[in-house]
C-alpha atoms as a PDB file:
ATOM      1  CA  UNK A   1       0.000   0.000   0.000  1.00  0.00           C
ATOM      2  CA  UNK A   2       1.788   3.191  -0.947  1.00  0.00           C
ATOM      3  CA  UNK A   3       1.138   5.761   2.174  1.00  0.00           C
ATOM      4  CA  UNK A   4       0.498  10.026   1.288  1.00  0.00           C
ATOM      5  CA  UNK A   5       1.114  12.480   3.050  1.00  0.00           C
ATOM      6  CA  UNK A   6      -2.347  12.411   4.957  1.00  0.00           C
ATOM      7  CA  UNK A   7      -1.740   9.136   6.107  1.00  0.00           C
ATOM      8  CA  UNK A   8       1.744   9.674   7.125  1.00  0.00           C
ATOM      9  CA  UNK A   9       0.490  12.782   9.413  1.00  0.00           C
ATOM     10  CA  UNK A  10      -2.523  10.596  10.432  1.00  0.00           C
ATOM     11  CA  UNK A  11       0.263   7.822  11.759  1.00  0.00           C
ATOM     12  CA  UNK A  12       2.054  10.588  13.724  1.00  0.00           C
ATOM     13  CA  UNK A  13      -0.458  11.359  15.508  1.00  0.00           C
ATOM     14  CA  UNK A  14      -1.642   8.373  16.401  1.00  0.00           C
ATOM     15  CA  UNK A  15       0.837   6.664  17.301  1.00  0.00           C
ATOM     16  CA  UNK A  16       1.489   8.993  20.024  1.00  0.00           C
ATOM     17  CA  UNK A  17      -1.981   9.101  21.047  1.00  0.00           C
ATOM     18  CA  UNK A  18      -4.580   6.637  19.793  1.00  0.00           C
ATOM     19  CA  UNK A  19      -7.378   8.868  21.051  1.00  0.00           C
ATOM     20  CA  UNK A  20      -6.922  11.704  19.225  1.00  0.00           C
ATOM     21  CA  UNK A  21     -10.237  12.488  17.660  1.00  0.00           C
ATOM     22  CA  UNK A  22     -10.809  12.700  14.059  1.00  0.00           C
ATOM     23  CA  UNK A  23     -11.829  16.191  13.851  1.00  0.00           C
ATOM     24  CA  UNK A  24      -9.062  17.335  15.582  1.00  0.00           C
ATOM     25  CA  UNK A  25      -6.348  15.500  13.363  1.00  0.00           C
ATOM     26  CA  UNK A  26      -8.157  16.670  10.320  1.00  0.00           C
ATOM     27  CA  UNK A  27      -8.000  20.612  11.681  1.00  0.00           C
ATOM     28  CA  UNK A  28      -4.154  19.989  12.084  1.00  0.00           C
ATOM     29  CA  UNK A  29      -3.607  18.115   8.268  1.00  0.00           C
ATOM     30  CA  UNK A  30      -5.925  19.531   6.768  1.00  0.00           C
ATOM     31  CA  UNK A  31      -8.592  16.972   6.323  1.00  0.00           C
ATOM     32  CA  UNK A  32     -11.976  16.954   7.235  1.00  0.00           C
ATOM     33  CA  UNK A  33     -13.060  14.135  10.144  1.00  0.00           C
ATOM     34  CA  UNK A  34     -14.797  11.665   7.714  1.00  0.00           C
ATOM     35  CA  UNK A  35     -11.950  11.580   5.595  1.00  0.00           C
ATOM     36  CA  UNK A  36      -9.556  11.341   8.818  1.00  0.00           C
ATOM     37  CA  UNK A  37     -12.372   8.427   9.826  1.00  0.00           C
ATOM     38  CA  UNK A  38     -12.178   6.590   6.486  1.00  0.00           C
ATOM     39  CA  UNK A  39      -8.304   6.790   6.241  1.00  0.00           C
ATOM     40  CA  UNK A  40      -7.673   5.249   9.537  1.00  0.00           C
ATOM     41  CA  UNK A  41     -10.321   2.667   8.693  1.00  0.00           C
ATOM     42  CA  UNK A  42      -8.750   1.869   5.366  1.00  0.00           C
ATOM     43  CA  UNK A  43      -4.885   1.941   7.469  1.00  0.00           C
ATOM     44  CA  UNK A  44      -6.786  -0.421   9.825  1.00  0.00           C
ATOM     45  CA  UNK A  45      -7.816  -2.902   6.780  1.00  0.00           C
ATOM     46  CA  UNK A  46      -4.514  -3.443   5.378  1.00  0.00           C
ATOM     47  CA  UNK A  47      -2.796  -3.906   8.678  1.00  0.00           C
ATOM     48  CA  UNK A  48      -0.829  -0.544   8.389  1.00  0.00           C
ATOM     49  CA  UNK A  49      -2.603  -0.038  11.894  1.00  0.00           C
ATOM     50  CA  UNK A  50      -1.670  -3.214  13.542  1.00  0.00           C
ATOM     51  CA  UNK A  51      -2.944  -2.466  17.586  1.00  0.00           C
ATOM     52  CA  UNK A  52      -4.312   0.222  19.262  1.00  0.00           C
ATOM     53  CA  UNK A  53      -3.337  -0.759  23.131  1.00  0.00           C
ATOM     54  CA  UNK A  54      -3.499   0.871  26.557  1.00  0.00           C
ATOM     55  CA  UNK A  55       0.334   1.367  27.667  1.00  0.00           C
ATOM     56  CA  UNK A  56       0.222  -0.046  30.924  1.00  0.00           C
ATOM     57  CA  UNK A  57       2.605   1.166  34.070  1.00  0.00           C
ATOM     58  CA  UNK A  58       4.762  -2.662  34.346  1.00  0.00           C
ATOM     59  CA  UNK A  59       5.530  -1.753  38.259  1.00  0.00           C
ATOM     60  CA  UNK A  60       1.398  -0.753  38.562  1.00  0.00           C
ATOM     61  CA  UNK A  61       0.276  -3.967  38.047  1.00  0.00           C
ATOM     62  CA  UNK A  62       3.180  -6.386  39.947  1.00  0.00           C
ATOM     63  CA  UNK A  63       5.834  -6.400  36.951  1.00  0.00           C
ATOM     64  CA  UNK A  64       8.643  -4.170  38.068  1.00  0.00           C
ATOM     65  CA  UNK A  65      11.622  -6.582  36.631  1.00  0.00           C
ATOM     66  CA  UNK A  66      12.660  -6.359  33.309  1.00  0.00           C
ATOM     67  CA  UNK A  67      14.763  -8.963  31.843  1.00  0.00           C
ATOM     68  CA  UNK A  68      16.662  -9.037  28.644  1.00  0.00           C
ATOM     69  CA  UNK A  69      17.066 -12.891  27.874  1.00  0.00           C
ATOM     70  CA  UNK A  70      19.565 -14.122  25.095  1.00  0.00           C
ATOM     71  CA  UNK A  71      18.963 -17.777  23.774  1.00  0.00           C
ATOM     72  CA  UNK A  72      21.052 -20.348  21.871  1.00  0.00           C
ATOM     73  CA  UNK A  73      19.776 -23.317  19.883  1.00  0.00           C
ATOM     74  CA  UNK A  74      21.918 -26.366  19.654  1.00  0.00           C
ATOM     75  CA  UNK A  75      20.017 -27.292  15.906  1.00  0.00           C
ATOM     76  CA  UNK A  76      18.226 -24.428  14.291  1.00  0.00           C
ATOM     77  CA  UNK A  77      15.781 -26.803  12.684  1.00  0.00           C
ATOM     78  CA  UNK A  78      12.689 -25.134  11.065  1.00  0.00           C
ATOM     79  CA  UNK A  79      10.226 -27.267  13.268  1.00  0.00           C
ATOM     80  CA  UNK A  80      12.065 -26.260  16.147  1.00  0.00           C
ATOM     81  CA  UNK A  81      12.414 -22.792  15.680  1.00  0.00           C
ATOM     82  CA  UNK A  82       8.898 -22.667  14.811  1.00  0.00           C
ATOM     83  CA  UNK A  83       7.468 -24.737  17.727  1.00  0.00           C
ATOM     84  CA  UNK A  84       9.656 -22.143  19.802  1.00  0.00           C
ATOM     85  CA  UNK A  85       7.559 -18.615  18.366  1.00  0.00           C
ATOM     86  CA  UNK A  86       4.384 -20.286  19.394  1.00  0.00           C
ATOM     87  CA  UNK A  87       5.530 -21.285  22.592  1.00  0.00           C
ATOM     88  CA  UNK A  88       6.489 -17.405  22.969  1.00  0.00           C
ATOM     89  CA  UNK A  89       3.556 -15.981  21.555  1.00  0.00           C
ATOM     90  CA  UNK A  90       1.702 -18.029  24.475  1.00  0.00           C
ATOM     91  CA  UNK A  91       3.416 -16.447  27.731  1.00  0.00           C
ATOM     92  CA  UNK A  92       2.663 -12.792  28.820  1.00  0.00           C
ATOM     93  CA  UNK A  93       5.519 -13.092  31.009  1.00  0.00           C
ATOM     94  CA  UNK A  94       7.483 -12.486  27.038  1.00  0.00           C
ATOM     95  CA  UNK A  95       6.692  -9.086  26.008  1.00  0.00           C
ATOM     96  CA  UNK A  96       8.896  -9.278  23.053  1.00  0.00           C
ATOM     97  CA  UNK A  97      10.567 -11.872  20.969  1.00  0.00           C
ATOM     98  CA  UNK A  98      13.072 -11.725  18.245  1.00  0.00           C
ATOM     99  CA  UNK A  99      14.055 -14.487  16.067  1.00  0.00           C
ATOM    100  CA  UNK A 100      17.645 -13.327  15.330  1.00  0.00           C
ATOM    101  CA  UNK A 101      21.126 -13.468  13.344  1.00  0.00           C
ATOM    102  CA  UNK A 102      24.266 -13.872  14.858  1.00  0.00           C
ATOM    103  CA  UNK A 103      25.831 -15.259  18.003  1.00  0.00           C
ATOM    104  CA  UNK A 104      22.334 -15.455  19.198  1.00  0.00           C
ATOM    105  CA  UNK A 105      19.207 -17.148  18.043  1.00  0.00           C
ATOM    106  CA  UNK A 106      16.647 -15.125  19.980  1.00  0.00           C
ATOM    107  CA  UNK A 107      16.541 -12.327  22.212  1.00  0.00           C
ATOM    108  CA  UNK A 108      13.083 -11.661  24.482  1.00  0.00           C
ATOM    109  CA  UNK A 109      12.004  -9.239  26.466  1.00  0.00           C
ATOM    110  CA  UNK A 110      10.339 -10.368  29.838  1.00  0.00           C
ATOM    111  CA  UNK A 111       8.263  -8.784  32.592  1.00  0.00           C
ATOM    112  CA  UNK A 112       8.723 -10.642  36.434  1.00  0.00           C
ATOM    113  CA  UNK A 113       6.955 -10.002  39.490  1.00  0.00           C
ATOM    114  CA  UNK A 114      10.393 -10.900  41.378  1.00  0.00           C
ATOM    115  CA  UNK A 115      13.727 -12.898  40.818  1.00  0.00           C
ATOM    116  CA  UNK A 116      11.754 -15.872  42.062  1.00  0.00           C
ATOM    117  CA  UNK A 117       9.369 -15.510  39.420  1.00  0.00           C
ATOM    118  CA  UNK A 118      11.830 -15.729  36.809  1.00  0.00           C
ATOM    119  CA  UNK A 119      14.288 -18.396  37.913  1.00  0.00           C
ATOM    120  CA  UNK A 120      10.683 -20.501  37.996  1.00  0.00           C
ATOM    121  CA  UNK A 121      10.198 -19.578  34.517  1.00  0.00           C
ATOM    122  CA  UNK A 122      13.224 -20.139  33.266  1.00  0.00           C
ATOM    123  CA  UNK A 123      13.062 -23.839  34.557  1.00  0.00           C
ATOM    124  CA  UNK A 124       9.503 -24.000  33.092  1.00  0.00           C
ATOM    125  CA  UNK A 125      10.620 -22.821  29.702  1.00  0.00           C
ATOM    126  CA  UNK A 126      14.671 -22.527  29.058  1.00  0.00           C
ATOM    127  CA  UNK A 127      15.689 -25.342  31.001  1.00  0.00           C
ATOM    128  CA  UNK A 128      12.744 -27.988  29.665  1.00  0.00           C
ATOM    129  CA  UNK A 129      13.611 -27.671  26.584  1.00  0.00           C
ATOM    130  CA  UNK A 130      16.566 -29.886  25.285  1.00  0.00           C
ATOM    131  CA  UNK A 131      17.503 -27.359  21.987  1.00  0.00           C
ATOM    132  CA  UNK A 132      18.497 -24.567  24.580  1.00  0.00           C
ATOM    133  CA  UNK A 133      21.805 -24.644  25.149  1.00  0.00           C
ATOM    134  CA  UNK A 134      22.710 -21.054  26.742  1.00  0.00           C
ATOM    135  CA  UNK A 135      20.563 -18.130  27.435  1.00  0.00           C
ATOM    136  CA  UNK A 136      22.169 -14.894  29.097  1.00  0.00           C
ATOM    137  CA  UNK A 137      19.982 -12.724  30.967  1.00  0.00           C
ATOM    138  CA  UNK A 138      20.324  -8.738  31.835  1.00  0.00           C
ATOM    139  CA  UNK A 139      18.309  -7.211  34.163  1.00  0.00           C
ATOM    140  CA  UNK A 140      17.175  -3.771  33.337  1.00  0.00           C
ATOM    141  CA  UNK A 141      18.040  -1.227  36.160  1.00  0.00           C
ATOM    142  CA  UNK A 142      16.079   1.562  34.447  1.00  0.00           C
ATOM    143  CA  UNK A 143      13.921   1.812  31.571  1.00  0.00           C
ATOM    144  CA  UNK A 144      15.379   5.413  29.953  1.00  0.00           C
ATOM    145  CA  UNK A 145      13.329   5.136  27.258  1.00  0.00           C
ATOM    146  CA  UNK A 146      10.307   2.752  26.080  1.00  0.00           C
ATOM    147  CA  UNK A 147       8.243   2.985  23.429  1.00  0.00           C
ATOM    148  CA  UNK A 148       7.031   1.702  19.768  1.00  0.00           C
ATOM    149  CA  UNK A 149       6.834   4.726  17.550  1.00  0.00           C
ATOM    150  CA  UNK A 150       8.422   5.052  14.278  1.00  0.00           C
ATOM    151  CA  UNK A 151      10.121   8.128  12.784  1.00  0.00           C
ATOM    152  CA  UNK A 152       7.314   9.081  10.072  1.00  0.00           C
END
């Protein structure tokens, strides 16, 4: 899908702020609301728009640790790696997973509700499974900056 300028300004602001009404975004582009409404519909559609989420506070809710987790296979079999991603995609402890080149296969992202939380997952998840040979973990002291938007 090629992207104009509308859309482009339409992405800026929304990806800063879902909630940004339509009228509002059209004053500032240029457009009127419907055709603010029908653009984000259409961005929606075609999976430009992939989520629209609530940014929650981790340490709010019980999740203050952050854990950077590096993983090595011992085979990087297609079945394996795949049966891996879905096994990821499962747990909400991983808030991010990245199948990866280099010295590492995948690096994740993981929220823990203490130490002890994560040396249990670890055995439920790193340590059952028989093509992990190494993971490396870092534990984030402070989160400087977070965040998912793109430089449109």
């Amino acid at each position: 899908m090629q992207l104009d300028h509308f859309d482009l300004s339409i992405l800026r602001y929304l990806q800063v702020n879902c909630r940004h009404p339509a009228d509002a975004i059209g004053v500032e582009i240029g457009l009127s609301a419907t055709a603010v409404q029908r653009r984000i519909r259409r961005l929606r559609e075609v999976g430009v728009i992939q989520a629209e989420v609530a940014v929650i506070a981790p340490d709010a809710v019980g999740y203050p640790l952050v854990l950077l987790v590096e993983l090595v296979f011992a085979k990087g079999l297609a079945d394996t790696i795949d049966q891996f991603k879905r096994q990821m995609l499962a747990l909400p402890e991983v808030q991010q997973c990245y199948y990866v080149a280099g010295e590492y296969d995948f690096m994740l992202v993981l929220h823990a509700a203490s130490m002890a939380d994560y040396e249990a997952f670890t055995r439920a998840v790193f340590f059952k499974n028989s093509n992990i040979i190494k993971f490396r973990t870092t534990v984030v002291m402070d989160a400087v900056k977070r965040g998912l938007t793109l430089p449109i």
